[in-house]
Protein backbone atom coordinates (compact mmCIF):
# COMPACT_ATOMS: atom_id res chain seq x y z
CA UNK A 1 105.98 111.70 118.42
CA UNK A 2 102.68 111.06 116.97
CA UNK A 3 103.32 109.41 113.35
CA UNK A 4 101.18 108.31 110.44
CA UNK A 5 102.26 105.70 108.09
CA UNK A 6 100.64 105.11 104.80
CA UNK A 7 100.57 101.32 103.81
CA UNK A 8 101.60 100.13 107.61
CA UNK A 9 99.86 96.90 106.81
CA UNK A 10 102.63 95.97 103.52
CA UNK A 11 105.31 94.18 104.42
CA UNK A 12 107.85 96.76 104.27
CA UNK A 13 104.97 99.12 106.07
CA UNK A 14 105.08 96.66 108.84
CA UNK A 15 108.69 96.82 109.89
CA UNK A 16 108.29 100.53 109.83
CA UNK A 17 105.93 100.49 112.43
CA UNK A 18 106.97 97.76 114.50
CA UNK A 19 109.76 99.87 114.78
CA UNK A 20 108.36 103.13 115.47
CA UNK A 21 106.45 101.26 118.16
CA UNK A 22 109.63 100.36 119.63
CA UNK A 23 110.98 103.61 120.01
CA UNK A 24 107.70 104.79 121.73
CA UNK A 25 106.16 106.55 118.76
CA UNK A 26 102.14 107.22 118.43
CA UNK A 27 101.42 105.47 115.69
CA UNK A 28 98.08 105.85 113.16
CA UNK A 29 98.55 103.06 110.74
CA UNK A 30 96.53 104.65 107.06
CA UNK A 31 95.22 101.70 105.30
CA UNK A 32 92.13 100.83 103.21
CA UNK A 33 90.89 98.20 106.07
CA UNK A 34 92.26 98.24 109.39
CA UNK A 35 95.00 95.70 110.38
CA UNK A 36 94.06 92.44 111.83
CA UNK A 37 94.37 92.42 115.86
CA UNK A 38 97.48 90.88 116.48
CA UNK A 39 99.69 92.19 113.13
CA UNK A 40 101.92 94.36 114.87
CA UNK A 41 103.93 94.53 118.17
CA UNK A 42 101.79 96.77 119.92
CA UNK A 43 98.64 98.88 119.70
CA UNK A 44 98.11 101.30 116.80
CA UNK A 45 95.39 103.70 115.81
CA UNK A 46 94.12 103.42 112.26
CA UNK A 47 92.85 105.63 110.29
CA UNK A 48 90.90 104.62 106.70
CA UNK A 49 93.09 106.19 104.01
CA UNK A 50 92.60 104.87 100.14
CA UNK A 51 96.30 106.22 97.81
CA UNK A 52 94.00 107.02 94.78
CA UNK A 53 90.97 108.22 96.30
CA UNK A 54 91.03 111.65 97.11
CA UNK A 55 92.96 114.08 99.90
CA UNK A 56 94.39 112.70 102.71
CA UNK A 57 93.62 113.36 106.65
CA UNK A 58 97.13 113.92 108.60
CA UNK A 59 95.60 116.17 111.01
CA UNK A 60 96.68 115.82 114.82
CA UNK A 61 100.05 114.21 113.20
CA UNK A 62 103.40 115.38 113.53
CA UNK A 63 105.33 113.50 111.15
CA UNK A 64 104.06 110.82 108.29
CA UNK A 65 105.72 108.09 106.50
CA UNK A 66 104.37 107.79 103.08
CA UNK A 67 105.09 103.95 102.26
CA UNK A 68 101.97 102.99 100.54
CA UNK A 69 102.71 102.36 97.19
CA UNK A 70 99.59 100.37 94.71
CA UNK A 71 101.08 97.95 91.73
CA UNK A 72 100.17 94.62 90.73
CA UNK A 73 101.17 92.04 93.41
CA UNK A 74 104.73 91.30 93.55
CA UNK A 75 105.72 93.79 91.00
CA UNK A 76 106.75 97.31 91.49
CA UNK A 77 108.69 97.65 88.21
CA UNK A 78 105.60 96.86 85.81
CA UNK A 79 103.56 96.98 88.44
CA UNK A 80 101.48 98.86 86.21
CA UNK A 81 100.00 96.27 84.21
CA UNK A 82 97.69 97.65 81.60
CA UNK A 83 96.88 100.27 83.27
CA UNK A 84 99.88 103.22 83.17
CA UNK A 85 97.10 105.57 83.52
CA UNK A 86 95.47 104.44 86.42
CA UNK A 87 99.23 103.34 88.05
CA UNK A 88 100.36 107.35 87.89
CA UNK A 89 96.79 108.68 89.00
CA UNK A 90 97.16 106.32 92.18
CA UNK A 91 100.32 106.67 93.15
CA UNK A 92 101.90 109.87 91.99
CA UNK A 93 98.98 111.85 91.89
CA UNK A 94 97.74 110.17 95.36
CA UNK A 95 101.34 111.03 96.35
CA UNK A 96 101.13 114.48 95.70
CA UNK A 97 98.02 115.05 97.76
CA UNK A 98 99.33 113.58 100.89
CA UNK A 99 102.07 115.92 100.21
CA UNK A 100 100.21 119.11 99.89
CA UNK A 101 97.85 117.95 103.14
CA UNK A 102 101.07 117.58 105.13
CA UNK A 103 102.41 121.08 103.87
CA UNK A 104 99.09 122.51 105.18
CA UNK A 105 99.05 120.85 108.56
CA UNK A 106 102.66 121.64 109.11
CA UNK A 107 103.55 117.47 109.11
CA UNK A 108 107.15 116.62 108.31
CA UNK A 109 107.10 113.90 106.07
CA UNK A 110 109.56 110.73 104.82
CA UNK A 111 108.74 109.34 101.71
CA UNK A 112 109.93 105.57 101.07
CA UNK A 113 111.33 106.68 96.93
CA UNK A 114 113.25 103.74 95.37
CA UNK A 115 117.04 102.92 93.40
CA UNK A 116 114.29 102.76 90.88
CA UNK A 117 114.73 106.71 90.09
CA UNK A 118 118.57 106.16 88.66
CA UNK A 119 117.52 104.15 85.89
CA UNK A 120 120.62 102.90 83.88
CA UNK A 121 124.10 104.40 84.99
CA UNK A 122 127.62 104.06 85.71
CA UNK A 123 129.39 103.28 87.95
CA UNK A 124 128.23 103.46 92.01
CA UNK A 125 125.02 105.06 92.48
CA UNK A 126 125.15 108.20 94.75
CA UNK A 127 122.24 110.77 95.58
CA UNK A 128 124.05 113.61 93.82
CA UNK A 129 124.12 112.13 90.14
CA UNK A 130 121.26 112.77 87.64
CA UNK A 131 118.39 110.13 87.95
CA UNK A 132 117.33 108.44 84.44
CA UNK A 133 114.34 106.36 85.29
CA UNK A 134 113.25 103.76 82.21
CA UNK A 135 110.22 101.98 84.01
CA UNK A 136 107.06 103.86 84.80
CA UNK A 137 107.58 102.78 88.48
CA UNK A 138 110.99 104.63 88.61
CA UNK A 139 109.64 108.17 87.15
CA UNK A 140 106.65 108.17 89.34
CA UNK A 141 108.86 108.17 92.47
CA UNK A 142 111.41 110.28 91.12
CA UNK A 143 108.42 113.00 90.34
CA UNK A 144 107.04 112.50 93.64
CA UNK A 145 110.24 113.20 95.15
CA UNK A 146 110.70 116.30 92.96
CA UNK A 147 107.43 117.74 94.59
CA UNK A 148 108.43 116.83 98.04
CA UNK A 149 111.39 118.92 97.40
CA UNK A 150 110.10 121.85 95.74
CA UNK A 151 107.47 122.28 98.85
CA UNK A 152 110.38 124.06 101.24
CA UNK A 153 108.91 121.55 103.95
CA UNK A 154 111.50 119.59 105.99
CA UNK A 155 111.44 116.07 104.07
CA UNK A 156 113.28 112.88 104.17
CA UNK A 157 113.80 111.15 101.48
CA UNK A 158 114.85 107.16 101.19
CA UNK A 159 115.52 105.54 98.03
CA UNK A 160 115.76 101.89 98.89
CA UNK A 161 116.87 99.20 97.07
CA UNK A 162 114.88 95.53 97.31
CA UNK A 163 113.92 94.79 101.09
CA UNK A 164 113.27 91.63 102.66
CA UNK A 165 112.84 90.08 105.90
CA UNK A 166 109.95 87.70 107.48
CA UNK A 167 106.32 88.58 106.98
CA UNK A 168 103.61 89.24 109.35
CA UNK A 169 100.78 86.94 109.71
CA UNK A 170 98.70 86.01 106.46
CA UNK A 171 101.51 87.28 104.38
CA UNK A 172 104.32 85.45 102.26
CA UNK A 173 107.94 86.82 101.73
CA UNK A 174 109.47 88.21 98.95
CA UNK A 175 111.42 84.94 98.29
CA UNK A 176 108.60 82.54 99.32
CA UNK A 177 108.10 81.58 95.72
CA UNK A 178 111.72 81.19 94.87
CA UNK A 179 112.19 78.84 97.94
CA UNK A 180 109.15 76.86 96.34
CA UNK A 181 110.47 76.64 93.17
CA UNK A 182 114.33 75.65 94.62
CA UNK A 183 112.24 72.95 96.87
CA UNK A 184 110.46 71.30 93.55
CA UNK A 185 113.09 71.18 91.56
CA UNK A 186 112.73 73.80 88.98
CA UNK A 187 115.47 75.94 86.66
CA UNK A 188 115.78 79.47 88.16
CA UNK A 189 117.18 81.83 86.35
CA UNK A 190 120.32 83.80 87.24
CA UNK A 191 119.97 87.11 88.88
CA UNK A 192 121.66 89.29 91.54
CA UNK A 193 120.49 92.59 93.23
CA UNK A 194 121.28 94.19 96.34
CA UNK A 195 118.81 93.89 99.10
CA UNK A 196 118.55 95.62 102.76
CA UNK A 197 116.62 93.83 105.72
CA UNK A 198 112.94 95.48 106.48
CA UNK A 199 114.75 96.54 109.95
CA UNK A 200 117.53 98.35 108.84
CA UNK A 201 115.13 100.44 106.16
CA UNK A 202 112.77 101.18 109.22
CA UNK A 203 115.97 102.49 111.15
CA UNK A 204 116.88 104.89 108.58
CA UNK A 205 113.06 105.94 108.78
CA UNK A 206 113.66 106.48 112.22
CA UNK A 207 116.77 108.65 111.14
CA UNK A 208 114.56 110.82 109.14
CA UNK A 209 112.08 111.57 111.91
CA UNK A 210 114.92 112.33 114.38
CA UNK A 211 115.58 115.54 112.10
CA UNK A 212 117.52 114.62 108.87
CA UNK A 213 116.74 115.77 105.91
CA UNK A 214 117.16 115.45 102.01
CA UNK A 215 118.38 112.24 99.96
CA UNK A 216 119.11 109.00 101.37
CA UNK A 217 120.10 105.88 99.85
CA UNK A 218 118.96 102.81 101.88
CA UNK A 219 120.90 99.37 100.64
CA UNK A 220 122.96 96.62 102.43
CA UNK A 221 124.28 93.86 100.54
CA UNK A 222 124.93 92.48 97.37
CA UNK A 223 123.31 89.24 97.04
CA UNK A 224 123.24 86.74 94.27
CA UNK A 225 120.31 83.96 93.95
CA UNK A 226 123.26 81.36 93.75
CA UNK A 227 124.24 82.63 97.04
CA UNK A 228 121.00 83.15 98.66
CA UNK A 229 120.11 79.22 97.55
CA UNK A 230 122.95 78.05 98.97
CA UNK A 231 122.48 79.43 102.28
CA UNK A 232 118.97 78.11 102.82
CA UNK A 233 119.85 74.83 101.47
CA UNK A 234 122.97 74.54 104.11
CA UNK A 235 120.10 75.70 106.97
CA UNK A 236 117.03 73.90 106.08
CA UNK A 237 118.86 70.76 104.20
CA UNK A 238 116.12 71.40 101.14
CA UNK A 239 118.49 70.60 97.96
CA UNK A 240 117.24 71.96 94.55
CA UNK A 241 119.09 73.01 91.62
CA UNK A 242 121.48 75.98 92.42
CA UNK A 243 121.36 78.24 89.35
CA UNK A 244 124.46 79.60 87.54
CA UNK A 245 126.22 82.68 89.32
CA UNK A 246 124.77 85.99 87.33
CA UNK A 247 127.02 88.64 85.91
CA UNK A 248 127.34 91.38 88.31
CA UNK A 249 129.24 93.66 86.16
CA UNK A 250 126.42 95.86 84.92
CA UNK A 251 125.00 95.76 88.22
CA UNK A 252 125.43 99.59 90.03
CA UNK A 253 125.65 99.20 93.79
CA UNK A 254 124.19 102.43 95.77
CA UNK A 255 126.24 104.22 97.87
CA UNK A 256 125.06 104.80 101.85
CA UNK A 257 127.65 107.06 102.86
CA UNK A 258 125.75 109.86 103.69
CA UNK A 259 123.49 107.64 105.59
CA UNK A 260 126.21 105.86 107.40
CA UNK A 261 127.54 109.17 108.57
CA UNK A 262 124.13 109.73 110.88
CA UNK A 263 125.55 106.05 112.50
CA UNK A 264 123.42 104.01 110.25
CA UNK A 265 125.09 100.26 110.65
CA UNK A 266 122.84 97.86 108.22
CA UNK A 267 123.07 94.24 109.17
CA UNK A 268 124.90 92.67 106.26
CA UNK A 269 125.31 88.86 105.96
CA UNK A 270 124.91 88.25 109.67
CA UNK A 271 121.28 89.58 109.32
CA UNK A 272 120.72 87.78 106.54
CA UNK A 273 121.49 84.46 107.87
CA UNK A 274 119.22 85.32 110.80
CA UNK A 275 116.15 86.08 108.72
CA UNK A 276 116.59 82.96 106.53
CA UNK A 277 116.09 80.98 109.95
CA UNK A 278 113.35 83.13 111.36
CA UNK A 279 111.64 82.49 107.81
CA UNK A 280 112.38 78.95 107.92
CA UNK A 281 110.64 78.93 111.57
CA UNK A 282 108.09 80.35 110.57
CA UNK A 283 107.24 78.36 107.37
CA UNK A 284 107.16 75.11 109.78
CA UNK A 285 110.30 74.09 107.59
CA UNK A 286 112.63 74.44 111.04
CA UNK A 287 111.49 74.39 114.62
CA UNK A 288 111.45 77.16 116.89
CA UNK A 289 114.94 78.03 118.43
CA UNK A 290 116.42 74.78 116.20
């Protein structure tokens, strides 16, 4: 299948085509600059494509995945800075025109949405329930999802929670700084999220693509900083101060039932364990095959 994918070059962008590329896909990476020779695991085409600068060329395509997102580094949820303006005209608006230029070409589309869109709720969070978004980032990918919808085309969409997983060269991983911090010494606050491996999101891409459509939550495990510490001070033998277990109670897991039904199998803790020593390898901290 020839696919496009918006932000290829991100870090979640990259598993996505990495793994599209392993299935035998045609890939057209759409990126502001094209990807350093060597970035992913086989030969793409690329094709300049700025989020907040005007329509969108998906022609010759026969599927896209939108996963460019623009927000200050390292933050989605205030990821819009100062500028809330500027934040919805890039990516919502931006969003919307890829949309309508895959409507006219006839490209099915899978849009990478977020848990972000639920906002506060009860209980487990499943894709029936009314969303509540309370951060800017939230309501711009629940309104971009609306649209999707409300186009008749066949869609895909995958709200996924917080991925991670090792980078590609010249990039850092979302927990680089935390293993810094946990490696000098510092306090680190509390917190606990749930988090799915780059892999297993780019397999429920591939899901998408194969024909499913609609509403998909994308999650794995539930994973608390305490825990996450203590697992890459038992592999790399770096001892820092573990923080204080955080209080999961308010914390609403998401739901991946209809996703599991397709055969979707996440990694869980296994996974986990695995990327913490492919990280480690790569950050010179362990050596290769240790």
């Amino acid at each position: 299948m020839r696919v496009a994918v918006t932000g290829g070059t991100g870090l979640v962008g990259r598993f996505i085509v990495n793994d599209l590329l392993r299935q035998g896909h045609d890939l057209t990476v759409m990126t502001r600059t094209p990807p350093q020779p060597g970035f992913f695991r086989g030969e793409v085409t690329h094709r300049p494509y700025d989020l907040g600068a005007g329509r969108a060329d998906v022609s010759g395509m026969e599927a896209v995945v939108h996963a460019a997102f623009d927000h200050l580094p390292g933050r989605y949820r205030g990821g819009e800075g100062d500028d809330p303006d500027g934040f919805l005209r890039r990516n919502l608006d931006g969003s919307l025109q890829l949309f309508r230029a895959a409507d006219e070409a006839g490209v099915r589309v899978v849009f990478l949405s977020s848990r972000a869109v639920y906002g506060p709720q009860q209980g487990m969070l499943i894709e029936e329930m009314e969303c509540r978004p309370d951060t800017l980032y939230g309501q711009a990918k629940l309104a971009a999802e609306q649209a999707l919808l409300a186009s008749g085309r066949p869609a895909t969409i995958l709200r996924a929670t917080g991925v991670y997983g090792p980078p590609g060269p010249g990039q850092r991983h979302k927990w680089a700084d935390l293993f810094d911090d946990f490696a000098a010494g510092r306090r680190i606050a509390p917190r606990v999220g749930s988090e799915v491996h780059g892999d297993c999101l780019a397999a429920a891409v591939g899901h998408g693509l194969a024909g499913a459509e609609g509403i998909y939550n994308v999650s794995d495990i539930l994973l608390d900083r305490r825990d996450l510490l203590a697992e890459w001070r038992a592999l790399t033998g770096i001892d820092g101060h573990l923080p204080e277990r955080a209080d999961a109670s308010g914390f609403n897991e998401m739901s991946t039932a209809r996703l599991e039904r397709l055969g979707h199998r996440p990694g869980g803790r296994e996974r986990l364990r695995a990327s913490l020593r492919e990280m480690a390898e790569l950050d010179g901290i362990l050596p290769p095959g240790a």
